[in-house]
Structures are given as C-alpha cells and as structure tokens.
Protein backbone atom coordinates (compact mmCIF):
# COMPACT_ATOMS: atom_id res chain seq x y z
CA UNK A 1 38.08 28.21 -17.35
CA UNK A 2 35.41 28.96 -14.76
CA UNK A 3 32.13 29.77 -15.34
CA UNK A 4 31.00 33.46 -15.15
CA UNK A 5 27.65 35.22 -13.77
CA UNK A 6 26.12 38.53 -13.11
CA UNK A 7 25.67 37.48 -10.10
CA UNK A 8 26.62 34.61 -7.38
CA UNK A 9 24.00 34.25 -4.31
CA UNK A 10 25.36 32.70 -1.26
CA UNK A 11 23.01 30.41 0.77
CA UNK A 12 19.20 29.76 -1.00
CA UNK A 13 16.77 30.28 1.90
CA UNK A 14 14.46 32.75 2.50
CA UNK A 15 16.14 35.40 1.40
CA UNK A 16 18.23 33.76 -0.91
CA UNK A 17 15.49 32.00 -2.55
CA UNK A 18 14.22 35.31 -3.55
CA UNK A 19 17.04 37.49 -4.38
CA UNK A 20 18.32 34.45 -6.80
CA UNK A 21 14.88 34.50 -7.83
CA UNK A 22 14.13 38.42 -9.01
CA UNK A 23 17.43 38.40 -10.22
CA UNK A 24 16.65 35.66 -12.94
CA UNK A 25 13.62 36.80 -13.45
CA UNK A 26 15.38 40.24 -14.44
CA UNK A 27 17.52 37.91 -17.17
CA UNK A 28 20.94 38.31 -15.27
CA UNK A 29 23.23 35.30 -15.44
CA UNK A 30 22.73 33.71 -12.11
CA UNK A 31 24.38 30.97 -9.61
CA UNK A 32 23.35 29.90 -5.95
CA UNK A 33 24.79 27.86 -3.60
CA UNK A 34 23.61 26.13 -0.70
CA UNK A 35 25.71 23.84 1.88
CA UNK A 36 22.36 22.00 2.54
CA UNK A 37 19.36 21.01 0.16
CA UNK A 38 17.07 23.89 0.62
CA UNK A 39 13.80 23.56 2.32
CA UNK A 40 15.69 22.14 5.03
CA UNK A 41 15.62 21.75 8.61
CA UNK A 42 18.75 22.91 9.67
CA UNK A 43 19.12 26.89 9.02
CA UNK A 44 16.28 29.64 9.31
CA UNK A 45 13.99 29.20 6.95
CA UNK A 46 11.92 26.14 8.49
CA UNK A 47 9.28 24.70 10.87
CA UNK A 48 5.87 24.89 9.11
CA UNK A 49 4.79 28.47 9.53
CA UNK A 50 5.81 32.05 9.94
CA UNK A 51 4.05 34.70 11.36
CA UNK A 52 2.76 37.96 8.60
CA UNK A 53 1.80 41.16 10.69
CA UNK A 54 1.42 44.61 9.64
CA UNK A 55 1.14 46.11 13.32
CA UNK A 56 5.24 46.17 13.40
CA UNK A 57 5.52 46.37 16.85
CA UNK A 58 9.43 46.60 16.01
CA UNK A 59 8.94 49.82 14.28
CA UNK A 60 6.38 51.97 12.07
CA UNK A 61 9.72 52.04 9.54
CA UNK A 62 8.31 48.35 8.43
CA UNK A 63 4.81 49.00 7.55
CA UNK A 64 5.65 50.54 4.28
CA UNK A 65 7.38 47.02 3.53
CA UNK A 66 4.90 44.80 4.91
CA UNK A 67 2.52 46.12 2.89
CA UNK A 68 4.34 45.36 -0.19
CA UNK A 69 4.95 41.98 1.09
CA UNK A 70 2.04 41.02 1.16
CA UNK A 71 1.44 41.80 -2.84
CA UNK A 72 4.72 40.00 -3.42
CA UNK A 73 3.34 37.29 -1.33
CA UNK A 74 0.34 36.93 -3.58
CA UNK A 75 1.55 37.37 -6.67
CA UNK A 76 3.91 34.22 -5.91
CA UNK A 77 1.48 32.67 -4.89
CA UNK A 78 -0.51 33.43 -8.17
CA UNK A 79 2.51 32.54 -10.59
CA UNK A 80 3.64 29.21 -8.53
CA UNK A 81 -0.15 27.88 -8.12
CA UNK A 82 1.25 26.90 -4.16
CA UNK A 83 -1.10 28.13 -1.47
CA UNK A 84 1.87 30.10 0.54
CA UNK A 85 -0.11 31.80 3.17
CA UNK A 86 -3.51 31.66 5.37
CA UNK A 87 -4.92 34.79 6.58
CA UNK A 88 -5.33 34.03 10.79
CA UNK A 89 -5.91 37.14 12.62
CA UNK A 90 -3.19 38.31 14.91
CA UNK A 91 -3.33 38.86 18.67
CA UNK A 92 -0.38 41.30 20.42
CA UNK A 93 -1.07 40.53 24.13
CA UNK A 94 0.87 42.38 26.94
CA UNK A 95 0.78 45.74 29.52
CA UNK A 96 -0.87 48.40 27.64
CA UNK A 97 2.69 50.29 27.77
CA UNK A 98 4.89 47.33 27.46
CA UNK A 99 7.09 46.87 24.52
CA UNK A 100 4.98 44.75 22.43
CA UNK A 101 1.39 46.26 23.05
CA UNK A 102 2.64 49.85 22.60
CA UNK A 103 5.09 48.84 19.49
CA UNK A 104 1.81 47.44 17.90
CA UNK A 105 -0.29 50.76 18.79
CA UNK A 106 2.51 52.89 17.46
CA UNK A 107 2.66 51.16 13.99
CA UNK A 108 -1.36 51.01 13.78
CA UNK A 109 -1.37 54.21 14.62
CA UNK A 110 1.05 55.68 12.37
CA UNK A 111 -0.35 53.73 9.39
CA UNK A 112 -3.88 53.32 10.04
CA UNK A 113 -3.83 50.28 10.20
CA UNK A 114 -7.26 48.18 11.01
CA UNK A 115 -7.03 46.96 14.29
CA UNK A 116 -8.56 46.94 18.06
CA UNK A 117 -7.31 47.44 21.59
CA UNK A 118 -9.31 44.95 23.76
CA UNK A 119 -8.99 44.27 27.08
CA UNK A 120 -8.60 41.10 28.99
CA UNK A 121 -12.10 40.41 29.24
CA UNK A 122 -12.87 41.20 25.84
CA UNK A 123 -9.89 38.80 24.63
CA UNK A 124 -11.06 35.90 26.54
CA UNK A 125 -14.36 36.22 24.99
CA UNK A 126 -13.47 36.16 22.07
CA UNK A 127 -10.53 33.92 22.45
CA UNK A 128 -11.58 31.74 25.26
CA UNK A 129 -8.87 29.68 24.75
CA UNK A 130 -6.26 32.51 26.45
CA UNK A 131 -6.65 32.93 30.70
CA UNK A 132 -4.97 36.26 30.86
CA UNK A 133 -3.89 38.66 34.03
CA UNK A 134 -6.53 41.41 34.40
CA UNK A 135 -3.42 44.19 32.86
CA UNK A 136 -3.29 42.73 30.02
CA UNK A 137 -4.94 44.32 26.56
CA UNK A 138 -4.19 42.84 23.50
CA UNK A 139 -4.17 44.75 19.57
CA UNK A 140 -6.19 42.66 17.25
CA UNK A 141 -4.89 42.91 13.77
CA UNK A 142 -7.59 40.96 11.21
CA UNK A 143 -4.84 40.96 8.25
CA UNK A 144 -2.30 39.36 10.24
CA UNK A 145 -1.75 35.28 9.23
CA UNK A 146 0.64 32.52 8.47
CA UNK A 147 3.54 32.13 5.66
CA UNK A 148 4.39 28.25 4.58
CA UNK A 149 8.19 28.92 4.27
CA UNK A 150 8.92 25.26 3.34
CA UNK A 151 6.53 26.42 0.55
CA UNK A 152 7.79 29.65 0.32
CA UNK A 153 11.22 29.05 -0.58
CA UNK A 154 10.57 26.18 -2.91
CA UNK A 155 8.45 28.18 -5.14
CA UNK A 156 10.95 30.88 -5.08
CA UNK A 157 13.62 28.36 -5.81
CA UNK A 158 11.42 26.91 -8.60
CA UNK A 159 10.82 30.56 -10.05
CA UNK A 160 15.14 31.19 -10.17
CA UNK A 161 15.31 27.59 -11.81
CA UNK A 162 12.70 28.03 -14.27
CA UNK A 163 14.39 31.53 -15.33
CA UNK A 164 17.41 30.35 -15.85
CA UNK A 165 19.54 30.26 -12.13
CA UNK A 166 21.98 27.10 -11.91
CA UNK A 167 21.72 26.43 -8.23
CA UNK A 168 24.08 24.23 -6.58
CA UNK A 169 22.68 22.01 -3.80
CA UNK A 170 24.85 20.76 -0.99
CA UNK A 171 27.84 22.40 -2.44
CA UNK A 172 29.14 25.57 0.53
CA UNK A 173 30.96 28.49 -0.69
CA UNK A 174 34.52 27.84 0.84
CA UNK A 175 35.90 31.16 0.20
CA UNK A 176 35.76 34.36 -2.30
CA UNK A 177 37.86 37.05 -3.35
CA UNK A 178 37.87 39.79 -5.28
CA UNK A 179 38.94 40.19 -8.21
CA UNK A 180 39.49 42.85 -11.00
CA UNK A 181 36.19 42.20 -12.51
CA UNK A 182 34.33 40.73 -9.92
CA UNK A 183 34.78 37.95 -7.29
CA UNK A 184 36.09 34.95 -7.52
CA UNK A 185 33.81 31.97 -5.86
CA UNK A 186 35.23 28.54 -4.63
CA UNK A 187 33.46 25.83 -3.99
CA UNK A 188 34.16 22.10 -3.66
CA UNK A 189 32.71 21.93 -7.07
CA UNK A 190 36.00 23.92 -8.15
CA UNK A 191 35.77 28.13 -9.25
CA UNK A 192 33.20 30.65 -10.89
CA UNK A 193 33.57 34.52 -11.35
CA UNK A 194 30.90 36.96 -10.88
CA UNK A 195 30.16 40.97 -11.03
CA UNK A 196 28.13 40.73 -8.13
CA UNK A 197 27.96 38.78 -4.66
CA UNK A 198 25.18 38.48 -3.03
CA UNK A 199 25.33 36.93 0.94
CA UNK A 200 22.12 35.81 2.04
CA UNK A 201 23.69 32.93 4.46
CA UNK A 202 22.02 33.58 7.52
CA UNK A 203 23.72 31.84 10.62
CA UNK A 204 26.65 31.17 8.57
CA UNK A 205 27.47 35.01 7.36
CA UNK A 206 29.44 35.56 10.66
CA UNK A 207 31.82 32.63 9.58
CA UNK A 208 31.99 33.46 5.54
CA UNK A 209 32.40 37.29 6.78
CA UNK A 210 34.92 37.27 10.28
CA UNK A 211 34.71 40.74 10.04
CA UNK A 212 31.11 40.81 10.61
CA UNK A 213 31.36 38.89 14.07
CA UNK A 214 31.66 41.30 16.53
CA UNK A 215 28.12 42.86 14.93
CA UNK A 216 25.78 39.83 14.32
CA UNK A 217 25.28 36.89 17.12
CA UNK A 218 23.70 34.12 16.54
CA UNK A 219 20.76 33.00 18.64
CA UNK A 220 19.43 29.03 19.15
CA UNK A 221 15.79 29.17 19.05
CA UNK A 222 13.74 25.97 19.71
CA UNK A 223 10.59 25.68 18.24
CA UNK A 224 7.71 22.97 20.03
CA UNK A 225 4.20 21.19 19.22
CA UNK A 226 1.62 19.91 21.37
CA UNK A 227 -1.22 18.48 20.76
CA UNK A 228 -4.44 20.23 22.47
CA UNK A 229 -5.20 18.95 25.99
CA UNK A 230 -7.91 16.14 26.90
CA UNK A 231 -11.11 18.13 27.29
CA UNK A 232 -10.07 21.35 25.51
CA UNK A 233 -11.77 21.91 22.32
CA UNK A 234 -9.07 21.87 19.21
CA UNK A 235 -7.38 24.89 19.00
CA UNK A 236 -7.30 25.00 15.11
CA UNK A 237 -7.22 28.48 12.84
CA UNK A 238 -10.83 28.80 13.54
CA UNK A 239 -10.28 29.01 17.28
CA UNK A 240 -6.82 30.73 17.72
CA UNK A 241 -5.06 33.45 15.75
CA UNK A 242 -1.21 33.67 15.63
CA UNK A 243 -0.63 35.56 18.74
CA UNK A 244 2.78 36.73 20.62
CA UNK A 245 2.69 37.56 24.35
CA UNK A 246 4.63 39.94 26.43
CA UNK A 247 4.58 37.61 29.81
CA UNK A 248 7.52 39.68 31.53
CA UNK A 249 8.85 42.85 30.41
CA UNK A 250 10.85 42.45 27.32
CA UNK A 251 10.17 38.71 27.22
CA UNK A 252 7.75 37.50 24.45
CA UNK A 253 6.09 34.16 23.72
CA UNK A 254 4.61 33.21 20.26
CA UNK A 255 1.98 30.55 18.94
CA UNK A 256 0.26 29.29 16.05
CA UNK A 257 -3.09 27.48 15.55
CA UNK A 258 -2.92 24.15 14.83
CA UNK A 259 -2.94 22.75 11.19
CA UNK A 260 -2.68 19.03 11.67
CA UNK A 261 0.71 19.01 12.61
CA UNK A 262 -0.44 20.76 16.80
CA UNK A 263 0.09 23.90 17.53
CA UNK A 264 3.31 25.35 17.70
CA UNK A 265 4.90 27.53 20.34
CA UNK A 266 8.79 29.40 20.76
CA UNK A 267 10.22 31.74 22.85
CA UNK A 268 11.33 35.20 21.78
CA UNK A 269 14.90 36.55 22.11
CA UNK A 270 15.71 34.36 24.71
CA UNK A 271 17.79 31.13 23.74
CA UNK A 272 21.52 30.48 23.98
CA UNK A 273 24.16 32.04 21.95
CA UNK A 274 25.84 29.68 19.27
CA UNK A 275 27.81 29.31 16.46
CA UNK A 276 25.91 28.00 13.07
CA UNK A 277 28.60 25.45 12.84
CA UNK A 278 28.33 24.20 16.58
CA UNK A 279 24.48 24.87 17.13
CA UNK A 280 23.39 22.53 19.94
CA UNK A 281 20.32 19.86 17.71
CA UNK A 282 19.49 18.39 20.70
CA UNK A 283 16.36 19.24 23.05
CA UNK A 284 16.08 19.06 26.52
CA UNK A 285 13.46 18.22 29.05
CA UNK A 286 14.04 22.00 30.89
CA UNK A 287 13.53 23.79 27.58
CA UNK A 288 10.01 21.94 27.12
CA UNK A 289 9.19 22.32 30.46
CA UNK A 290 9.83 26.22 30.60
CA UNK A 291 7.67 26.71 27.78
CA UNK A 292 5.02 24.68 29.28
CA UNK A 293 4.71 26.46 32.23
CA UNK A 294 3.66 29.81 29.67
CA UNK A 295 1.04 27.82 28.12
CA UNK A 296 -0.44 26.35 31.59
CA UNK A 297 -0.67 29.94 32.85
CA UNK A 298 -2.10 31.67 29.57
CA UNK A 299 -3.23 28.64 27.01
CA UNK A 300 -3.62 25.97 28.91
CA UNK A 301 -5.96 23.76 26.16
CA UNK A 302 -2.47 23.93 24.05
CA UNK A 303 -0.52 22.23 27.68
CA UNK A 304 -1.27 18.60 25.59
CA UNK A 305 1.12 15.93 24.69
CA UNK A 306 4.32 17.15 23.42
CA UNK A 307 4.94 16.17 19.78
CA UNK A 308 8.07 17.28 18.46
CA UNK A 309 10.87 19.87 18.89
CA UNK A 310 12.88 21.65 16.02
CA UNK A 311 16.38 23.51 16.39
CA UNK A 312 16.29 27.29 14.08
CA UNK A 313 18.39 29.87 14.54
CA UNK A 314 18.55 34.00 14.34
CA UNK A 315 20.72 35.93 13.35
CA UNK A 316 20.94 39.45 15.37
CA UNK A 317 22.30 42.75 14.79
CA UNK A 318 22.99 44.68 18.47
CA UNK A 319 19.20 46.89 17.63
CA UNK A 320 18.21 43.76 16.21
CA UNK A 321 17.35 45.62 13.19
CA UNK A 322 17.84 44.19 9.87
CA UNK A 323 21.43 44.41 8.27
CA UNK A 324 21.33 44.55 3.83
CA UNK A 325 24.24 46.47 2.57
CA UNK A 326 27.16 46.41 0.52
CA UNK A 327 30.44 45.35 2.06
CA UNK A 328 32.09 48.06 3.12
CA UNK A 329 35.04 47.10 0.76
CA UNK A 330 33.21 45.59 -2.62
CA UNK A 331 30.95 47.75 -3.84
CA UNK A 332 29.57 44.91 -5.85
CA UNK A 333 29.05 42.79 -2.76
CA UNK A 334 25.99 42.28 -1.01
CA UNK A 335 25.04 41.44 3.06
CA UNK A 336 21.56 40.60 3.19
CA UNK A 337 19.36 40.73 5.88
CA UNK A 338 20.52 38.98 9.32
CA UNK A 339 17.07 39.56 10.46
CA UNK A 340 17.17 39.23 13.60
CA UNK A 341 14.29 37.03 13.82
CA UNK A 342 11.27 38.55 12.50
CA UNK A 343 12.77 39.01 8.39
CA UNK A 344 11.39 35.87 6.68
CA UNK A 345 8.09 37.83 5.62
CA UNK A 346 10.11 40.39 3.53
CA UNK A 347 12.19 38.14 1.85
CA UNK A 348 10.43 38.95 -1.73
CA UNK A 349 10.68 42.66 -0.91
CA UNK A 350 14.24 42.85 0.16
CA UNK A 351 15.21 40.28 -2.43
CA UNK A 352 13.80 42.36 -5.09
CA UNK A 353 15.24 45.44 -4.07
CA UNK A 354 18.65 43.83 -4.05
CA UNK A 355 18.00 42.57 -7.84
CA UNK A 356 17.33 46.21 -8.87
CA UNK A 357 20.65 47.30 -7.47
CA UNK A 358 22.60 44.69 -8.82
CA UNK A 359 20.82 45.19 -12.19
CA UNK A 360 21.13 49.29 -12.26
CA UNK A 361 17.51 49.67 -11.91
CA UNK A 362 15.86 51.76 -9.44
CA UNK A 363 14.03 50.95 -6.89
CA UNK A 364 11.21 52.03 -4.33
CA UNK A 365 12.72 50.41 -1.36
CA UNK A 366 14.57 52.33 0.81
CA UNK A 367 17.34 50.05 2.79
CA UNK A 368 19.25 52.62 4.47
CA UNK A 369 18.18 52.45 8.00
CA UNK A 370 19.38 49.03 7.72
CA UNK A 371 23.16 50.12 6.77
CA UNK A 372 26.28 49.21 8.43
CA UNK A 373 27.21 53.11 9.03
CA UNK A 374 24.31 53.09 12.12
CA UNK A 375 26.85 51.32 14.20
C-alpha cells in the first residue's frame, strides 16, 4: 500500500524548501519531491545572492511582508547557525517619475520607510563607482542587502528533515489525481496519498498544471560575473550596494557587490520566453556583450574580465504579481507563488502562511491579491 501524508510538496526550492519546512515543523506528516538535488543550478533558486528590499517598488501591498521576512529571515538564521544574509544598502536608480524610482518613493512613502532621494551628483559621491545621466535620482534604502539562497534553501531543507519531512531527491512528480481523500502522487519511486498538495515547482508548474499555461510564462534570465576592471578599485560590499537601474523606460538592470566570486549583474524582464523543459543552458557572446555595454555606460570599474554565466528562470503571471492559491478544483491543493521574479525573499512568509492553511490554523498573511479570480 502507499504511503500516506498530510501533505505532499511538489518541487523543494525556495518556496518549497519552506512550505515543507513550516509544515513539519507544525508536526504534519510530510513528503517533498524534487526532479533535481536541491540547491541546484538548474531552476530558480540559485546563483549566489538575492536581492532583500523593503522599498517595493512593485507595490506598497509587499511592505507588510517584507517586513516579516526579514524576522523569518533571522530567526532561520538563528535556529540553522548559517549566516543567510548581509545587510548592503540598496540603490533604486532611474527618472525621478520612472517606474522604478517612483515605485520605490511610493512604498517608502506609504510605510515610512528609512530612505533618501539623492540626486546624480549626490550618488556619485557617495558611490563613485556609478557615472550616471544628470536625470537620474536614486532612493537609498540602508536596510536593503543580500539573501544566500544556496544557503537559504539548504537550511530550510535541513529544518523539514530534522522535523520529520521524507524528501525525495531526483525523483519528479509524474502525475496526481484526486482522490476521495486526498490526491494520489506518482512518482518513479511508485505511489503516495496525501490530504493536501502543495505546488511550489516554479518553471515546471505550467507543465504539471496545463491548465495554468495560458496564465504563467516562463522567462530565461542569464545571470553574469566580472571581475573589476584594471585600475578600478574593488567593488566589494564596502564600495557598492545592491542596486537596480531603470536605463530605458520599463527596462531595469541589477548588480551585486562582489564577494569573492565578482560582481554579478542580470537584466530585468527582458530575456526569451521558454519552456522549463527546453530552457536554452547555453550563453552567447551577444547576451554578454549587451550587458556590458550597461556597465561601460553606468559602472564601468565592474566592465572587467568576464567570469562566468548562469542560466535561471522566472516564472510570470500577466501583472507579474505573485500567484498562491488553491486550485480552482481541489480545495486541498495548493499553487504557490510563480513569482515573477522578485519572490525568493518571501519564501518563509508565504511558506508559512501556506502551512497554517493546510494545518487549520489562522494566519496573519493575507494572500488574496495574489488569487487566480484577479484574472
């Protein structure tokens, strides 16, 4: 007979990591699956570093849950002894009433958060690593700093393990049903039934859910590092906040300081769209070269040597909002948090707020504005 659980979590990254993780920690009977070994390079949840802000320049809606993520942040940190963050700073740099600069404003505004509205001369004083265009202001936002997420999801992972989570490694979910009780999971490792399901699969949701296709596209993102240029002094944490940059309207670049590994650099919401089965690995000369041209223009002591290029993907919604709701036919099943590419730094938040559903519990997250019913 096959095994049965309170709950079954599909795909163990980010947010996987964590819901499988408060769910154990609750003392529900718990399984995960992964097609991959988790921290790995090949879904969403990778690449050294993720940027923490509380100036949501998406929407004010997110402060609330930043906030909180930031305590859940710590408090993992605290119980897995793994340094998981490193406070940076964080520049927003763009037209005063671009998308970005104004987004940032609104949320700092709404919120009160700490921050400052400098203008270019003021940024490149500080910051004289950044040539900007005489427009541009930039929000300062001193909280703002990086997440480890290869760090991240292991202690989450370790956490679900150590209360009691079997978690199947390299083993994808090849289909579900439901079932009288429940669901009904198969997996080359053969069958388990459980009350809940819980999809947290990223890139691959659009292929374990069809119907879920025409509202979720998958986006290739490439992720670079360079070393800093010959002459240039080293652009470390010291010398250079995370930072995105509004360089066109509506079209963002995004950096990190340098940790040892050089300093990495991706473009926003503007790669190819894919399938998480038939994502394209390899890197081309043109995608290097495009971003190079940014960083020559704006940070040109990060225009070094090239070191390496990584393939991640995101997972979009058409407002490129989040998407964590039940299926719209299983009451009992979960769809967590295509995020569009800015989620990973609430996956404790929105996996605990999923474990509080599942287990009956309330909870003092609101997820509806991330519903299916707003499209």
């Amino acid at each position: 007979m096959s095994e049965t659980f309170d709950a079954v979590v599909v795909g163990l990254g980010a947010m996987g990591s964590a819901t499988a993780s408060a769910l154990a920690r609750k003392g529900l009977r718990v399984a995960g699956f992964d097609r991959y070994r988790p921290p790995h390079v090949l879904g969403s949840s990778h690449g050294g570093s993720r940027i923490i802000r509380e100036a949501y320049f998406e929407s004010p809606m997110y402060v609330p849950l930043i906030r909180k993520a930031y305590g859940e942040w710590a408090a993992l940190e605290e119980r897995s002894g793994t340094d998981l963050w490193r406070r940076t700073g964080g520049l927003m740099i763009g037209q005063l009433a671009g998308k970005l600069v104004g987004g940032a404003l609104a949320s700092a505004e709404a919120h009160d958060l700490p921050h400052e509205l400098l203008d270019a001369v003021e940024l490149e004083r500080r910051f004289p690593a950044f040539r900007l265009d005489e427009s541009m202001v930039g929000v300062w936002e001193p909280r703002a700093g990086i997440l480890f997420p290869e760090a991240a999801v292991q202690a989450q992972l370790d956490e679900a393990w150590r209360a009691g989570a079997k978690l199947h490694y390299e083993e994808p979910v090849e289909s579900w049903r439901a079932t009288a009780d429940g669901f009904e999971v198969t997996t080359p490792g053969g069958q388990v039934e459980a009350r809940s399901l819980i999809f947290t699969a990223g890139p691959w949701l659009p292929e374990l859910i069809p119907d879920l296709e025409p509202r979720l596209e998958v986006e290739r993102v490439v992720q670079h590092w360079f070393s800093t240029r010959v002459g240039h002094d080293p652009l470390g944490p010291d010398a250079l906040p995370i930072f995105l940059l509004e360089f066109e309207s509506d079209r963002i670049f995004y950096g990190f300081p340098d940790f040892g590994h050089g300093i990495k650099m991706a473009l926003h919401y503007q790669g190819e769209k894919t399938r998480a089965s038939e994502v394209r690995r390899r890197v081309d000369a043109g995608e290097v070269a495009r971003l190079r041209t940014l960083m020559e223009r704006y940070l040109p002591g990060a225009n070094g040597p090239h070191l390496r290029s990584e393939v991640c993907m995101y997972t979009e919604t058409p407002d490129l909002h989040f998407l964590v709701d039940r299926h719209p036919r299983h009451e009992r099943a979960w769809l967590v948090s295509p995020c569009s590419g800015h989620g990973f730094k609430f996956a404790p938040v929105i996996g605990g707020a999923i474990a509080d559903r599942v287990a009956g519990e309330s909870s003092d997250v609101d997820l509806a504005p991330f519903g299916l019913a707003r499209f």
